[in-house]
Protein backbone atom coordinates (compact mmCIF):
# COMPACT_ATOMS: atom_id res chain seq x y z
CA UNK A 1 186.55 333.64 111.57
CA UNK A 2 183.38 332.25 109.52
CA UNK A 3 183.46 329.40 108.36
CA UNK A 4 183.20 328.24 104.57
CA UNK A 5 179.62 327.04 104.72
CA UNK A 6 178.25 330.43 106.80
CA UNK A 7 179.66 332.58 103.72
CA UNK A 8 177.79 330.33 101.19
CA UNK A 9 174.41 329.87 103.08
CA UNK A 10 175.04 334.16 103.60
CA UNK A 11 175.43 334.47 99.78
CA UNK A 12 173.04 332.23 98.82
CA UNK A 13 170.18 333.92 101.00
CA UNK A 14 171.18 337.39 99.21
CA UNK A 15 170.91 336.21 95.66
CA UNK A 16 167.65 335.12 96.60
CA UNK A 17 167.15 338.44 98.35
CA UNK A 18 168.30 340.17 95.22
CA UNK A 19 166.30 338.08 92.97
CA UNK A 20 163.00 339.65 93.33
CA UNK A 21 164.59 343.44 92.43
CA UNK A 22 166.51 342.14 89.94
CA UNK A 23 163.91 340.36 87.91
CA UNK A 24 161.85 343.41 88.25
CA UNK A 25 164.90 345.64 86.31
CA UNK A 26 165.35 343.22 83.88
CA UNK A 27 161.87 342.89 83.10
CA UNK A 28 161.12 346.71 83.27
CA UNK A 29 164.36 347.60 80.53
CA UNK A 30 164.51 344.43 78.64
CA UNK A 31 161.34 342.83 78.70
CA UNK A 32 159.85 344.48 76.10
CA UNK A 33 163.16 344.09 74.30
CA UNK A 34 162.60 340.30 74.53
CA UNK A 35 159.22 339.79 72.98
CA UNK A 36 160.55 341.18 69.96
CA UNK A 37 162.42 339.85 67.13
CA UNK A 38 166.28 338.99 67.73
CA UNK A 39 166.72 340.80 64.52
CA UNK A 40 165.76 344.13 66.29
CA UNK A 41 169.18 346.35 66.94
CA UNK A 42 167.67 347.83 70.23
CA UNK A 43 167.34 344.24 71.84
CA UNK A 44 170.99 343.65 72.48
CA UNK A 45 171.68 346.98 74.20
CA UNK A 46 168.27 347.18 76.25
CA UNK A 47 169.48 343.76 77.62
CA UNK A 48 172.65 344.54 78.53
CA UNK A 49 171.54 348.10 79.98
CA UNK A 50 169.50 345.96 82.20
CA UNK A 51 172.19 343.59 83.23
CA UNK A 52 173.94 346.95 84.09
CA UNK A 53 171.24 348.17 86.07
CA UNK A 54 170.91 345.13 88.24
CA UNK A 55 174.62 345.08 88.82
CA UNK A 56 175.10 348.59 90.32
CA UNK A 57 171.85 347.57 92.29
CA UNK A 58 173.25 344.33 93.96
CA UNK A 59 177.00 346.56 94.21
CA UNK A 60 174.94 348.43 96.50
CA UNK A 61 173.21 346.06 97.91
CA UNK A 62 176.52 344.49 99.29
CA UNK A 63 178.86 347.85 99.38
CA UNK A 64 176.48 349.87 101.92
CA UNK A 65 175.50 347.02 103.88
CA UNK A 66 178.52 345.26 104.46
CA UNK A 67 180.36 348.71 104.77
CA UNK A 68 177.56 349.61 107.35
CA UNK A 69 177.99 349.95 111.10
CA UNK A 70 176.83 346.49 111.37
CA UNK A 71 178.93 344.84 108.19
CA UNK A 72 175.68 342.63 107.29
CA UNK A 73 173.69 342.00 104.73
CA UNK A 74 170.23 340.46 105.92
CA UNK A 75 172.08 336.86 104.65
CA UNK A 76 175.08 337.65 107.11
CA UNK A 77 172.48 338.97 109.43
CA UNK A 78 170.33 335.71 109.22
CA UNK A 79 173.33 333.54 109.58
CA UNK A 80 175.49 335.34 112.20
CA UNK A 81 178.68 336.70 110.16
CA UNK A 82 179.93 339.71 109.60
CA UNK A 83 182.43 341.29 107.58
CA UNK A 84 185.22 343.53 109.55
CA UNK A 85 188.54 345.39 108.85
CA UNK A 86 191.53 342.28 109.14
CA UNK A 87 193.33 344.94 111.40
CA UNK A 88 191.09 346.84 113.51
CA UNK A 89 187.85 344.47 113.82
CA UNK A 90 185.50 347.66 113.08
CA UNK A 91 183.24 348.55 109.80
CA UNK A 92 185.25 348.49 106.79
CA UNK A 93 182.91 351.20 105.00
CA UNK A 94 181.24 351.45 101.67
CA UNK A 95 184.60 352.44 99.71
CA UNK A 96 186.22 349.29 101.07
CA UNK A 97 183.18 347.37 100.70
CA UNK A 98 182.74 348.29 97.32
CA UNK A 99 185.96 347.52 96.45
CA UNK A 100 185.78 344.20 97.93
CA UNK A 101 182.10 343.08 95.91
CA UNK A 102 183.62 344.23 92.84
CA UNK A 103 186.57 342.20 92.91
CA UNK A 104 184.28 339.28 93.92
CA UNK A 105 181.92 340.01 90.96
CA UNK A 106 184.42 340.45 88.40
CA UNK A 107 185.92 336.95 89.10
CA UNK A 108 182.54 335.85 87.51
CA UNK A 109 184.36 336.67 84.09
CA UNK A 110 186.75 333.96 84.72
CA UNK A 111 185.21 330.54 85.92
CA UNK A 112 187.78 329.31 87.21
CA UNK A 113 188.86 332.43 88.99
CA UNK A 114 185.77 332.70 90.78
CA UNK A 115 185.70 329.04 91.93
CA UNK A 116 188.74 329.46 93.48
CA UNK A 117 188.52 332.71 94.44
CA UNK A 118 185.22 331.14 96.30
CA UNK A 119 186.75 328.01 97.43
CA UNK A 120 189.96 330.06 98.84
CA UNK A 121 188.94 330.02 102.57
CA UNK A 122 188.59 326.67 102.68
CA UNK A 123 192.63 326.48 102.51
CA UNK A 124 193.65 329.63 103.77
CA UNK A 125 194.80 329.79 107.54
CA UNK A 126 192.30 333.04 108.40
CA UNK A 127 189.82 331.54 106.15
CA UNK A 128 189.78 334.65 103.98
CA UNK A 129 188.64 335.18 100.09
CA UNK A 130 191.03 336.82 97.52
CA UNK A 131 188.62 339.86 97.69
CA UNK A 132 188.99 339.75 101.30
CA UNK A 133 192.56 340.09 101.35
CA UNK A 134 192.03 342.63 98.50
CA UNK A 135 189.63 344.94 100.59
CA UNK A 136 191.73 344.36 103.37
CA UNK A 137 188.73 342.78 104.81
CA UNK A 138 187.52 339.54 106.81
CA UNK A 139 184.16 337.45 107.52
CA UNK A 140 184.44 336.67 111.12
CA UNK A 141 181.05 334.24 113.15
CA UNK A 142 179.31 336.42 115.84
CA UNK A 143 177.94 333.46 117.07
């Protein structure tokens, strides 16, 4: 299985990954939206339809590359992990990868859920994330 720090180095080189695209969305729909007056009523929804936009972006991002043949995003790629079905050791697919990101996103809502959801492989025995177990899933080291 991965270890801790592989999953955050992977992570952290696709938010920078997704950085770029996701500026570029946010500027496109709400940048206009931001130069003008907080008094506006379009300003609040442009933002947040931008916010939107960049989410179901980066949900693809992870759901068709870790649900790929491969399971890696170019961070897993770059650091040598991989995410695999905790049964059979083969792709998990897009559904299941979805399913898995989601989870792992929505734990943003909830600090402290996402810290420990984060943290949770460091005292689990197969080192696995709530949204692993969730998905069904696993990050295991190729290297």
């Amino acid at each position: 299985m991965a270890e801790w720090w592989q999953r955050l180095l992977a992570f952290a080189l696709d938010m920078a990954i997704l950085a770029l695209p996701n500026v570029i969305i946010v500027s496109a729909i709400a940048g206009s939206a931001l130069s003008t007056s907080v008094t506006d009523p379009t300003v609040t929804p442009r933002i947040w339809e931008a916010i939107g936009v960049a989410f179901v972006v980066s949900l693809g991002y992870f759901s068709f590359l870790d649900g790929g043949r491969t399971g890696q995003t170019l961070g897993k790629k770059a650091v040598g992990v991989a995410v695999r079905d905790v049964n059979t050791g083969g792709p998990v697919g897009a559904g299941r990868a979805l399913v898995r990101r989601f989870f792992f996103f929505a734990t943003y809502f909830g600090l402290i859920l996402f810290v420990l959801n984060a943290l949770s492989p460091l005292w689990d025995p197969r080192r696995r994330a709530w949204h692993d177990k969730i998905a069904r899933t696993c990050v295991i080291s190729l290297r």
